[in-house]
C-alpha atoms as a PDB file:
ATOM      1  CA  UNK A   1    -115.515 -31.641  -8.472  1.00  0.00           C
ATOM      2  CA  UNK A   2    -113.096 -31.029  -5.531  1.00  0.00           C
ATOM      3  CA  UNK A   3    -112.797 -28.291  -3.796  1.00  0.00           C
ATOM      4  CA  UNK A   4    -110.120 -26.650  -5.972  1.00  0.00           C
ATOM      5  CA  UNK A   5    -112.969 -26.866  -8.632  1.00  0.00           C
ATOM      6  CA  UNK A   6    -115.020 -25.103  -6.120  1.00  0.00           C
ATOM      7  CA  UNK A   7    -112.690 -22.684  -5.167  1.00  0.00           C
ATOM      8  CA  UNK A   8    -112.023 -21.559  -8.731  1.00  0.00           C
ATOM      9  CA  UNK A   9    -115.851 -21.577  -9.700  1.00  0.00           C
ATOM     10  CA  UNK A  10    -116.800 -19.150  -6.557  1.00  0.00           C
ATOM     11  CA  UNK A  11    -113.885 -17.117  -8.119  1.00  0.00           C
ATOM     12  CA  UNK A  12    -115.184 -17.337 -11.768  1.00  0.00           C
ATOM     13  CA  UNK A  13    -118.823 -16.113 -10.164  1.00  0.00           C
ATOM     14  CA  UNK A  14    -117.329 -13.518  -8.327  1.00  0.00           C
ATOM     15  CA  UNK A  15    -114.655 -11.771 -10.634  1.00  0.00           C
ATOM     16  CA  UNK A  16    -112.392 -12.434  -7.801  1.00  0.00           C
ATOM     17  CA  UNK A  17    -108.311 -12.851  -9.500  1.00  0.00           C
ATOM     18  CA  UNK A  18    -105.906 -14.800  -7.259  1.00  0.00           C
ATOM     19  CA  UNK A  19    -104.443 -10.990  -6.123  1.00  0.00           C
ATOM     20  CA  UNK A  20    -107.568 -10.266  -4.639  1.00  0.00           C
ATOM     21  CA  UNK A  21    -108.419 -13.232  -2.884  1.00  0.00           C
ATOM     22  CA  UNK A  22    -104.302 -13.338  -1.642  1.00  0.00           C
ATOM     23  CA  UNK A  23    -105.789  -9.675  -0.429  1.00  0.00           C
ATOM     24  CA  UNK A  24    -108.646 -10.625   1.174  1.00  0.00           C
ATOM     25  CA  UNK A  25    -107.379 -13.323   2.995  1.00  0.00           C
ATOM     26  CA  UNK A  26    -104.234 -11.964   4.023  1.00  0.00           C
ATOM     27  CA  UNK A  27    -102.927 -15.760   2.171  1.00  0.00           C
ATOM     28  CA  UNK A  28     -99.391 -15.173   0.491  1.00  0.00           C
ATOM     29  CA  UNK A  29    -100.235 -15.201  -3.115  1.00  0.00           C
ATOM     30  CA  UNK A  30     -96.967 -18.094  -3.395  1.00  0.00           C
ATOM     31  CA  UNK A  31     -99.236 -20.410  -1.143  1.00  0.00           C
ATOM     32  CA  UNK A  32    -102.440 -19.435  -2.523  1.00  0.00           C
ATOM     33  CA  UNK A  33    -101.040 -20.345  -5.929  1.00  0.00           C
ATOM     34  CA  UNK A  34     -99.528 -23.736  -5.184  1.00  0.00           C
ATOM     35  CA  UNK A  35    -103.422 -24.851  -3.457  1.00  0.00           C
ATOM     36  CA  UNK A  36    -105.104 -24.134  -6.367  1.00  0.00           C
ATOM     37  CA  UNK A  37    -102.438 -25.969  -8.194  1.00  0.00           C
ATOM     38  CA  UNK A  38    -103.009 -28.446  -6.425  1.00  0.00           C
ATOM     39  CA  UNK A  39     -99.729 -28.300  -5.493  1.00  0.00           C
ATOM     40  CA  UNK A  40    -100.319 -28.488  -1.612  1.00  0.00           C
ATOM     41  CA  UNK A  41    -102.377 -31.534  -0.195  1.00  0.00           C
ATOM     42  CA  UNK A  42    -102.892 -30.387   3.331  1.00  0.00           C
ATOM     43  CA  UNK A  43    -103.728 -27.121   3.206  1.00  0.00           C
ATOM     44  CA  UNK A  44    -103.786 -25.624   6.681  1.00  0.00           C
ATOM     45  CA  UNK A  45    -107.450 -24.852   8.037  1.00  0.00           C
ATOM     46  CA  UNK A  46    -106.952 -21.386   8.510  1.00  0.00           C
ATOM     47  CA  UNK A  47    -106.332 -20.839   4.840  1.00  0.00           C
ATOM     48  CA  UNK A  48    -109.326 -22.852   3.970  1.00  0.00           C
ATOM     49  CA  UNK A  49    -111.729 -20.579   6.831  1.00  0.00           C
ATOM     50  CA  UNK A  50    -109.642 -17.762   5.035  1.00  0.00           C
ATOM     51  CA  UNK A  51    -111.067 -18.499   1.296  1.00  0.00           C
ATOM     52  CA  UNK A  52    -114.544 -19.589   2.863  1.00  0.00           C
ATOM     53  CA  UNK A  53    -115.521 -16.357   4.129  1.00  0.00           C
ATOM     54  CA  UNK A  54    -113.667 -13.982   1.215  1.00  0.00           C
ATOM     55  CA  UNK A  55    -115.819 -16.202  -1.402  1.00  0.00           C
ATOM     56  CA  UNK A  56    -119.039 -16.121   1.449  1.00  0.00           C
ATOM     57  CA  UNK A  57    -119.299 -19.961   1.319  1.00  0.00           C
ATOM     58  CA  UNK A  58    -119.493 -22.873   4.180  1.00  0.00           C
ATOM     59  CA  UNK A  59    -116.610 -24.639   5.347  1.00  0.00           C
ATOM     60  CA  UNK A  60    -118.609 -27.722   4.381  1.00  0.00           C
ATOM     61  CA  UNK A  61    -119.501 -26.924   0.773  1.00  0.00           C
ATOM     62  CA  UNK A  62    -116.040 -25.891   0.026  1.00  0.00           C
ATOM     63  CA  UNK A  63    -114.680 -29.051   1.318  1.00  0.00           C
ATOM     64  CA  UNK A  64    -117.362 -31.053   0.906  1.00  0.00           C
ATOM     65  CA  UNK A  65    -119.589 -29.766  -1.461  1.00  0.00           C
ATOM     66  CA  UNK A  66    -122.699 -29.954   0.639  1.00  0.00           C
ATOM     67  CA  UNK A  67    -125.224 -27.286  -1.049  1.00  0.00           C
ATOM     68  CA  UNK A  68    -125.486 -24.134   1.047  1.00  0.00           C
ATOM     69  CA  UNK A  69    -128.830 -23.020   2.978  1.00  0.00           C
ATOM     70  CA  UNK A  70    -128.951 -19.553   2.188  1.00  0.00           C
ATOM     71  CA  UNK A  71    -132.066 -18.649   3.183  1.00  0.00           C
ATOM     72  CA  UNK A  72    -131.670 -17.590   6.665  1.00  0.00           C
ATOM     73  CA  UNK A  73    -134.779 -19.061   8.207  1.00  0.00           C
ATOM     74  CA  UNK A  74    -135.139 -19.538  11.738  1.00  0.00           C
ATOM     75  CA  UNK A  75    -137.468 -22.677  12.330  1.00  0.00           C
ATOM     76  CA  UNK A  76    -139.491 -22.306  15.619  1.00  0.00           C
ATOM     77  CA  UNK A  77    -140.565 -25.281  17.490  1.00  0.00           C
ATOM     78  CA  UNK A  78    -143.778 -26.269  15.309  1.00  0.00           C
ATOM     79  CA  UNK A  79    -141.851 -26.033  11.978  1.00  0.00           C
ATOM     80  CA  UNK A  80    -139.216 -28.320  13.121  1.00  0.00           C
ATOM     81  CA  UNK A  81    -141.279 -31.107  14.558  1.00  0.00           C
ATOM     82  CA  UNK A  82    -143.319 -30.486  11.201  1.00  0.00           C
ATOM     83  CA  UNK A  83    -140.048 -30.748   8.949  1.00  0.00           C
ATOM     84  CA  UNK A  84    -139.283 -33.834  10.860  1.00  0.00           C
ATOM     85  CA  UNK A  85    -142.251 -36.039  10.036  1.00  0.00           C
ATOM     86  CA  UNK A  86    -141.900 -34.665   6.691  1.00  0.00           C
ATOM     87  CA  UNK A  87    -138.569 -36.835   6.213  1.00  0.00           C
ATOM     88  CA  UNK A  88    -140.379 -39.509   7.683  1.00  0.00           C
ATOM     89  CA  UNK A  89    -143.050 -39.596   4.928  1.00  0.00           C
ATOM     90  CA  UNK A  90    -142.700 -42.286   1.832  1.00  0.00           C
ATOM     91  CA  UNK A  91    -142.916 -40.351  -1.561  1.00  0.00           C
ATOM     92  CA  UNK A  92    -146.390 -40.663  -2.208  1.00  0.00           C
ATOM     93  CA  UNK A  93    -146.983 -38.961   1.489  1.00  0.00           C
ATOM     94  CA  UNK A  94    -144.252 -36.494   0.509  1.00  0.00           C
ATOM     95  CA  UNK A  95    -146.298 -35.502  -2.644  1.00  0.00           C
ATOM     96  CA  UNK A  96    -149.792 -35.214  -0.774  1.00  0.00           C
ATOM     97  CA  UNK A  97    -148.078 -33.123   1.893  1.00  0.00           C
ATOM     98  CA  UNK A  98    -146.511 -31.138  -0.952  1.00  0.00           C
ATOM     99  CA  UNK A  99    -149.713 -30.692  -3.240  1.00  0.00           C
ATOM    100  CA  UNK A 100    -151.384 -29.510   0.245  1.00  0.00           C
ATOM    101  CA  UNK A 101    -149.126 -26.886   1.114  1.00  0.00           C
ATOM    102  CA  UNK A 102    -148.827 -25.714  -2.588  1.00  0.00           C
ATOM    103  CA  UNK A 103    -152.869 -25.238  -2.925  1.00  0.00           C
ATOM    104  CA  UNK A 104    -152.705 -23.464   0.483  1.00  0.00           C
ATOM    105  CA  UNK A 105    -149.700 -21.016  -0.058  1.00  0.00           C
ATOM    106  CA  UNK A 106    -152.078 -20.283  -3.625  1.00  0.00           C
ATOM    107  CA  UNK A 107    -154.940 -19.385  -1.798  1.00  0.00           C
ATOM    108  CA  UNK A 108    -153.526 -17.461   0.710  1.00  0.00           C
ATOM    109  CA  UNK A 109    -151.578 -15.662  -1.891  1.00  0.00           C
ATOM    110  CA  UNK A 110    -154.643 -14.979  -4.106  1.00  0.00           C
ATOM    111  CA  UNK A 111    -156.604 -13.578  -0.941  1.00  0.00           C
ATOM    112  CA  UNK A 112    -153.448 -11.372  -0.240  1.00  0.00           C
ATOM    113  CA  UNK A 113    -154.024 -10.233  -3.639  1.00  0.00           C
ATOM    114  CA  UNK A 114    -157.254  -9.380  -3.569  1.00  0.00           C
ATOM    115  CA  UNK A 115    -157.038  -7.862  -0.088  1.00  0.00           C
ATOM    116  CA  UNK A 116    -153.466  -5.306  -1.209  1.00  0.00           C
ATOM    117  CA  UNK A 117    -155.748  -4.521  -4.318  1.00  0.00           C
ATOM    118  CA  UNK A 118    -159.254  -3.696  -1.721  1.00  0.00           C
ATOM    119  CA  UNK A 119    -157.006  -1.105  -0.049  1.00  0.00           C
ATOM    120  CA  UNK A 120    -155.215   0.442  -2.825  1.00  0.00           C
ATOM    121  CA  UNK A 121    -158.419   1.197  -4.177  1.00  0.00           C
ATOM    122  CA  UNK A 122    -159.667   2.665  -1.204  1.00  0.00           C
ATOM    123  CA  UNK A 123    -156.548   4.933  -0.207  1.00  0.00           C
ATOM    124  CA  UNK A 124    -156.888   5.755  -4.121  1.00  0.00           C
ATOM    125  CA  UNK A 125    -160.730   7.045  -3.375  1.00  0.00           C
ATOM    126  CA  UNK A 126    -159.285   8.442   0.017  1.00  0.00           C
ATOM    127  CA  UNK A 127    -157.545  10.542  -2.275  1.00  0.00           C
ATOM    128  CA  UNK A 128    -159.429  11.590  -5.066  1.00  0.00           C
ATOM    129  CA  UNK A 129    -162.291  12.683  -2.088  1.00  0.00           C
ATOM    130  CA  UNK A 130    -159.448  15.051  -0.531  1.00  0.00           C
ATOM    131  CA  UNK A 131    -158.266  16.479  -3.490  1.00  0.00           C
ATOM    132  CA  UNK A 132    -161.412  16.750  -5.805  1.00  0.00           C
ATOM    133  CA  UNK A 133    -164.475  18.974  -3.995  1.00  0.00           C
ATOM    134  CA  UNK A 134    -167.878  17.954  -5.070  1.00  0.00           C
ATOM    135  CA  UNK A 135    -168.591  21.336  -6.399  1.00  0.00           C
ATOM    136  CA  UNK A 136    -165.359  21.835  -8.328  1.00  0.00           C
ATOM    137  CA  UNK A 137    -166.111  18.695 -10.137  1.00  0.00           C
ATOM    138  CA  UNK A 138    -169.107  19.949 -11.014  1.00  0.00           C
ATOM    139  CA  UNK A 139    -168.123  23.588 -12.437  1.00  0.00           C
ATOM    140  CA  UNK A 140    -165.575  21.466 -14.506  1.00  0.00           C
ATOM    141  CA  UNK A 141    -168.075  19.120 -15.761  1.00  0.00           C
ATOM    142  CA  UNK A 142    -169.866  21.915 -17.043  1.00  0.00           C
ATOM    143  CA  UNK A 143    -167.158  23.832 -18.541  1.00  0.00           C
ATOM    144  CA  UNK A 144    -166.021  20.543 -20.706  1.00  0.00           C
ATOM    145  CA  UNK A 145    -169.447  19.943 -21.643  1.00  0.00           C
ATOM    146  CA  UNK A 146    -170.032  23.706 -22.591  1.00  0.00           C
ATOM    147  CA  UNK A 147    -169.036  25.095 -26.060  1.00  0.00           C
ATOM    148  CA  UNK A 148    -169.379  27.718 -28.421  1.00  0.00           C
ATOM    149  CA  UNK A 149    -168.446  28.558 -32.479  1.00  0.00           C
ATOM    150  CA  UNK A 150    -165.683  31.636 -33.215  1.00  0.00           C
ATOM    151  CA  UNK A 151    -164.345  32.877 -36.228  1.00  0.00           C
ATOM    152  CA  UNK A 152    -160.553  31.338 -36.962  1.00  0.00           C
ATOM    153  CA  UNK A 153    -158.153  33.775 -38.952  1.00  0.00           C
ATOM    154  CA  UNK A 154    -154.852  32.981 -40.359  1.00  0.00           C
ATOM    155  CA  UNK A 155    -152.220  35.604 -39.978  1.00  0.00           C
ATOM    156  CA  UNK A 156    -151.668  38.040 -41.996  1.00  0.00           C
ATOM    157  CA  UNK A 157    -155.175  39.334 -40.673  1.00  0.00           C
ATOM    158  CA  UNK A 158    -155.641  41.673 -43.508  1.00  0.00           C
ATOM    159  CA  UNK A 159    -156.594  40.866 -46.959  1.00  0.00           C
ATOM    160  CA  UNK A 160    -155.407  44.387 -48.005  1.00  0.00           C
ATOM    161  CA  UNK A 161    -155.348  47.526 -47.288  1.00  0.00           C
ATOM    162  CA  UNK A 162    -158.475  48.703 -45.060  1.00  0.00           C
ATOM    163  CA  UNK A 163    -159.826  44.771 -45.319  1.00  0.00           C
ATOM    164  CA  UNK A 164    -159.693  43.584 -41.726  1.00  0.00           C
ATOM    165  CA  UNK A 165    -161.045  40.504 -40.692  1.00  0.00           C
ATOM    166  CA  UNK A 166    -162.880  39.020 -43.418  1.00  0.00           C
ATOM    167  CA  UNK A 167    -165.573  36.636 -41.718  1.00  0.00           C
ATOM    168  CA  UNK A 168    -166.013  35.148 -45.350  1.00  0.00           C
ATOM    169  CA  UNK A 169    -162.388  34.291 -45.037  1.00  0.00           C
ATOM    170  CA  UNK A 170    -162.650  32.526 -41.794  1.00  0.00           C
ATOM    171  CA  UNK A 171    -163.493  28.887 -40.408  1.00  0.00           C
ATOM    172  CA  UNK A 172    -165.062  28.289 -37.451  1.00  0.00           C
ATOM    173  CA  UNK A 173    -163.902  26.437 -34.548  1.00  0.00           C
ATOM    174  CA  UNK A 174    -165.492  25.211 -31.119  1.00  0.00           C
ATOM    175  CA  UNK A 175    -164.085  26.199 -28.149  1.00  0.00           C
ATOM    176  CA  UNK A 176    -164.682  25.761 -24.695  1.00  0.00           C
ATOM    177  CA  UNK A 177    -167.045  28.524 -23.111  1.00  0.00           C
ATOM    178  CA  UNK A 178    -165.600  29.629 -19.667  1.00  0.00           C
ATOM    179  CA  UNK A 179    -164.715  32.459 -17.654  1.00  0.00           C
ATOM    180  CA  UNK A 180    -161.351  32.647 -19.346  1.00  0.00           C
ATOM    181  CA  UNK A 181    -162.841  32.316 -22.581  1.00  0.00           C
ATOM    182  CA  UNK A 182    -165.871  34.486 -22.548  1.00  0.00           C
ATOM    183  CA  UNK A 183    -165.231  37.818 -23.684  1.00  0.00           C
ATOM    184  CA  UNK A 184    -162.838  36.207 -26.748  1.00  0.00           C
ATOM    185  CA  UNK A 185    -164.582  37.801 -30.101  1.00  0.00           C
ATOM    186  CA  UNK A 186    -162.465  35.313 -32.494  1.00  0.00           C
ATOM    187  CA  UNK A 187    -159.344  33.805 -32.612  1.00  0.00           C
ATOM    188  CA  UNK A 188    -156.219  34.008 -34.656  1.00  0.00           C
ATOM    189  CA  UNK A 189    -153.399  31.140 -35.835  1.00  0.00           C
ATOM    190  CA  UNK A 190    -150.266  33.024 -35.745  1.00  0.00           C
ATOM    191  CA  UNK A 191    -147.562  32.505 -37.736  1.00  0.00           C
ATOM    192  CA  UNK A 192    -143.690  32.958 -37.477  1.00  0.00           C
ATOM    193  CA  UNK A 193    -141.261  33.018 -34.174  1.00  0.00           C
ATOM    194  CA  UNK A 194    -141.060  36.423 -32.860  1.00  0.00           C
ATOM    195  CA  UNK A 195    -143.063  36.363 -30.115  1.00  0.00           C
ATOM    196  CA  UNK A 196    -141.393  33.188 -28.504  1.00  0.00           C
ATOM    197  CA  UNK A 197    -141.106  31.816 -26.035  1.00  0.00           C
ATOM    198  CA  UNK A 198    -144.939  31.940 -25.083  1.00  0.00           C
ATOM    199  CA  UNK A 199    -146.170  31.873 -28.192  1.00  0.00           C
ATOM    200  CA  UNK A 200    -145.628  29.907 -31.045  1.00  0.00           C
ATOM    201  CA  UNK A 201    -145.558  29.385 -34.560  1.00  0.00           C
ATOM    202  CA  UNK A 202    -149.084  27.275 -35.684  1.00  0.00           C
ATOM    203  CA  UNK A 203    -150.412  28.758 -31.794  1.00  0.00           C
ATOM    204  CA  UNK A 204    -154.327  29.387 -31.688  1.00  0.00           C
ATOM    205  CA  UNK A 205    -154.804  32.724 -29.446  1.00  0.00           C
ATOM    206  CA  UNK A 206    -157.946  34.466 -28.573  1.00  0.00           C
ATOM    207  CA  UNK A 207    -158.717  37.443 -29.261  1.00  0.00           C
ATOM    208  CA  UNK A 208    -161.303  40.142 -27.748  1.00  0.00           C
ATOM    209  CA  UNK A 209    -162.569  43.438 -30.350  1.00  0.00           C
ATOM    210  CA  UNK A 210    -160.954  46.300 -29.424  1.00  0.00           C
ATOM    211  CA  UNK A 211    -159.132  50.014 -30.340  1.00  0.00           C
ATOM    212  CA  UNK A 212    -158.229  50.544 -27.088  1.00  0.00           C
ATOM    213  CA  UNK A 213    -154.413  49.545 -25.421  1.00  0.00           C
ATOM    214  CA  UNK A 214    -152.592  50.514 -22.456  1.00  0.00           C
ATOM    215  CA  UNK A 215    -148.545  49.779 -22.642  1.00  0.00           C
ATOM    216  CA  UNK A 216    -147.418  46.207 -22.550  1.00  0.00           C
ATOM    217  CA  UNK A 217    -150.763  44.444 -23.315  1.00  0.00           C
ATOM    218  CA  UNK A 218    -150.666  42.217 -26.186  1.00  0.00           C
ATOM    219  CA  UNK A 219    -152.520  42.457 -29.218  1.00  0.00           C
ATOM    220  CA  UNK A 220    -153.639  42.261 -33.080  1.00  0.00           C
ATOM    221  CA  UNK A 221    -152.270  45.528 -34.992  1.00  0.00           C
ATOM    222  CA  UNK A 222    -152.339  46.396 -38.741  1.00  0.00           C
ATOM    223  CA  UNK A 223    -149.792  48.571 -39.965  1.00  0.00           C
ATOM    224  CA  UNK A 224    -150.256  49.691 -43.630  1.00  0.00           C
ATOM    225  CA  UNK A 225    -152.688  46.808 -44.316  1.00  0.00           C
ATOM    226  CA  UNK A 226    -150.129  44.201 -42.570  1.00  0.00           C
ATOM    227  CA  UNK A 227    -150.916  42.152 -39.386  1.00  0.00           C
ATOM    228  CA  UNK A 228    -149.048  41.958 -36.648  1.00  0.00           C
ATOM    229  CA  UNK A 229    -149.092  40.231 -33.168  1.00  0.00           C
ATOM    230  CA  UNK A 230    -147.464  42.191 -30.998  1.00  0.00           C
ATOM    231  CA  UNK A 231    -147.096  44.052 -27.654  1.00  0.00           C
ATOM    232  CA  UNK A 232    -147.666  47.465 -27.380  1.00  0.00           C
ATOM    233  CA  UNK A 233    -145.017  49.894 -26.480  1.00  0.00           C
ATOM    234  CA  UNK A 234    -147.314  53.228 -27.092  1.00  0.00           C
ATOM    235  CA  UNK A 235    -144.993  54.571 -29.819  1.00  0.00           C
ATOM    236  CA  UNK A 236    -143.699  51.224 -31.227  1.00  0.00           C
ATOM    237  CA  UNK A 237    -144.976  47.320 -31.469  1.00  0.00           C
ATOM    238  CA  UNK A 238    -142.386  45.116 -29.329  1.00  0.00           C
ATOM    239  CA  UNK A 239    -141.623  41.203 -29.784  1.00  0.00           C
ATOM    240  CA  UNK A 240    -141.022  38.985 -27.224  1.00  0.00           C
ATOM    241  CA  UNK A 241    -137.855  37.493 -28.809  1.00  0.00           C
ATOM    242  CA  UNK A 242    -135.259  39.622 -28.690  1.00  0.00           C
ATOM    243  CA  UNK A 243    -133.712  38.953 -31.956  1.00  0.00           C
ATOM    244  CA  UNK A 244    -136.460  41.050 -33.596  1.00  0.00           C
ATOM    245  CA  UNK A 245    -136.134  44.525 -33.721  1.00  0.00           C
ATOM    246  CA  UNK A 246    -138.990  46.781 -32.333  1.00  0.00           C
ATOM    247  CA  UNK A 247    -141.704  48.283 -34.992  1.00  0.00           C
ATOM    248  CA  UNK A 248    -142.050  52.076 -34.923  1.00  0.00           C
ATOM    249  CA  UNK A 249    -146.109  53.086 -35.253  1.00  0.00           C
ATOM    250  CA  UNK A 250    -144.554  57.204 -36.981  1.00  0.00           C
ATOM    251  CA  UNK A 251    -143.268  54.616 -39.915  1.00  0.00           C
ATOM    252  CA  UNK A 252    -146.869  53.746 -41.194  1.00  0.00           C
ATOM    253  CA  UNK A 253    -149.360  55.862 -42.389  1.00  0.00           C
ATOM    254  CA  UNK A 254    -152.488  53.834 -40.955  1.00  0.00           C
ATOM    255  CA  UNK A 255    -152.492  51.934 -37.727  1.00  0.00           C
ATOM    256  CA  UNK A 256    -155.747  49.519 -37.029  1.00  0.00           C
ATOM    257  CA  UNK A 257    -155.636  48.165 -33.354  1.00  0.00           C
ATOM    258  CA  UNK A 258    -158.404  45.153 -33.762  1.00  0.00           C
ATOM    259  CA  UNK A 259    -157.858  43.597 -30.506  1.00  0.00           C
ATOM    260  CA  UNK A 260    -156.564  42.758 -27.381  1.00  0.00           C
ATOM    261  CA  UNK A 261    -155.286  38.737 -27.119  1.00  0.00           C
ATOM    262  CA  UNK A 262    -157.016  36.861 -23.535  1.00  0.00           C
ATOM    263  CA  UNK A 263    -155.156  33.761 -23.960  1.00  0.00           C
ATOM    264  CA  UNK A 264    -154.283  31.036 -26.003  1.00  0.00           C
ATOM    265  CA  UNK A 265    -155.916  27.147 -26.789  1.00  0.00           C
ATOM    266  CA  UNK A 266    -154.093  24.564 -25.955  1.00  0.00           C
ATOM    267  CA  UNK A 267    -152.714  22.608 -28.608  1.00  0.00           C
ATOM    268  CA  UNK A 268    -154.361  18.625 -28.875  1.00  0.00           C
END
């Protein structure tokens, strides 16, 4: 391999076309052609420092074909004297010398190991102490480990007309027992889209008992023996997605508020 070959291989490696080297080292693309021909037996040095340093290569690898050193160490005045009577070393004191330094640079490397993982672990419990408060973990403890049994309806939430809320018609369902959740009486599955995009269809909400609504709360209505989840607009029911149309309360003859809704479970 000559250092034509080379020339053309840094190329190849690169994606570097005869244009752009002529480019990059301001080489006529004539004479650049006719060296990598082959065509030119003397090519002038400056060309050759030219192509060196637009392919980032030695002078002596290109020409020679001496491997390159690229890995930029500096040797202070120990590792030199140390690299010297290395080279002086027959192979079998070559290969104790390497099996040494090997077993070293793995210890030191497993202890560096252990030691990165020793302080992840304590900026990790730096953390957790900061962010967690001793008494917060507690409440929360308690409120996973405390539950309590509701009635689950399916929507509609009449079986007819005047039939609200059949607990024979109901499962029951354990759900966390909180502040949030206290004063929830049962809960409902609702069906159907028109109160997206906060609730949706197959959504579990709670629900506490009662007849009484100001405007904009949301709650359980039957109208004429069907169930609705809705918000309350005092003379009409209102859905949150406005592609349904309100629901006027003077086009029923019976209207059944059965409660208001305190939130919702989250899905698993």
């Amino acid at each position: 391999m000559n250092y034509i070959d080379r020339i053309k291989q840094l190329k190849s490696e690169k994606k570097i076309t005869n244009d752009k080297l002529a480019e990059i080292t301001g080489i006529p693309l004539g004479t650049l052609s006719k060296i990598l021909a082959g065509m030119n037996d003397s090519p002038k040095l400056a060309n050759i420092i030219a192509i060196s340093n637009a392919l980032d290569c030695s002078i002596d690898y290109l020409v020679n074909g001496t491997p390159q050193n690229n890995n930029n160490f500096k040797l202070d005045e120990e590792e030199i004297s140390f690299v010297k009577k290395f080279r002086e070393l027959d192979s079998c004191g070559k290969d104790i010398a390497k099996f040494v330094v090997e077993r070293e640079f793995t210890r030191i490397s497993e202890a560096r190991s252990v030691q990165e993982d020793v302080v992840a672990s304590h900026k990790k419990a730096q953390n957790v102490a900061k962010v967690l408060d001793p008494a917060d973990v507690r409440r929360k403890m308690s409120e996973v480990a405390a539950r309590r049994s509701i009635a689950l309806f399916d929507m509609p939430v009449s079986a007819g007309t005047g039939v609200y809320l059949d607990e024979e018609s109901a499962e029951r369902i354990n759900i966390p027992d909180n502040e949030k959740t206290r004063c929830a009486d049962f809960a409902l599955r609702i069906s159907g889209n028109s109160m997206e995009p906060k609730y949706h269809n197959g959504d579990i909400i709670l629900v506490e008992r009662s007849e009484i609504f100001d405007v904009g709360e949301l709650g359980i209505f039957v109208l004429d023996g069907q169930g609705y989840f809705k918000q309350y607009g005092g003379d009409r029911l209102i859905s949150l997605n406005p592609e349904f149309e309100d629901i006027l309360l003077k086009n029923f003859s019976e209207v059944v508020c059965c409660g208001k809704v305190v939130g919702k479970l989250k899905k698993r």
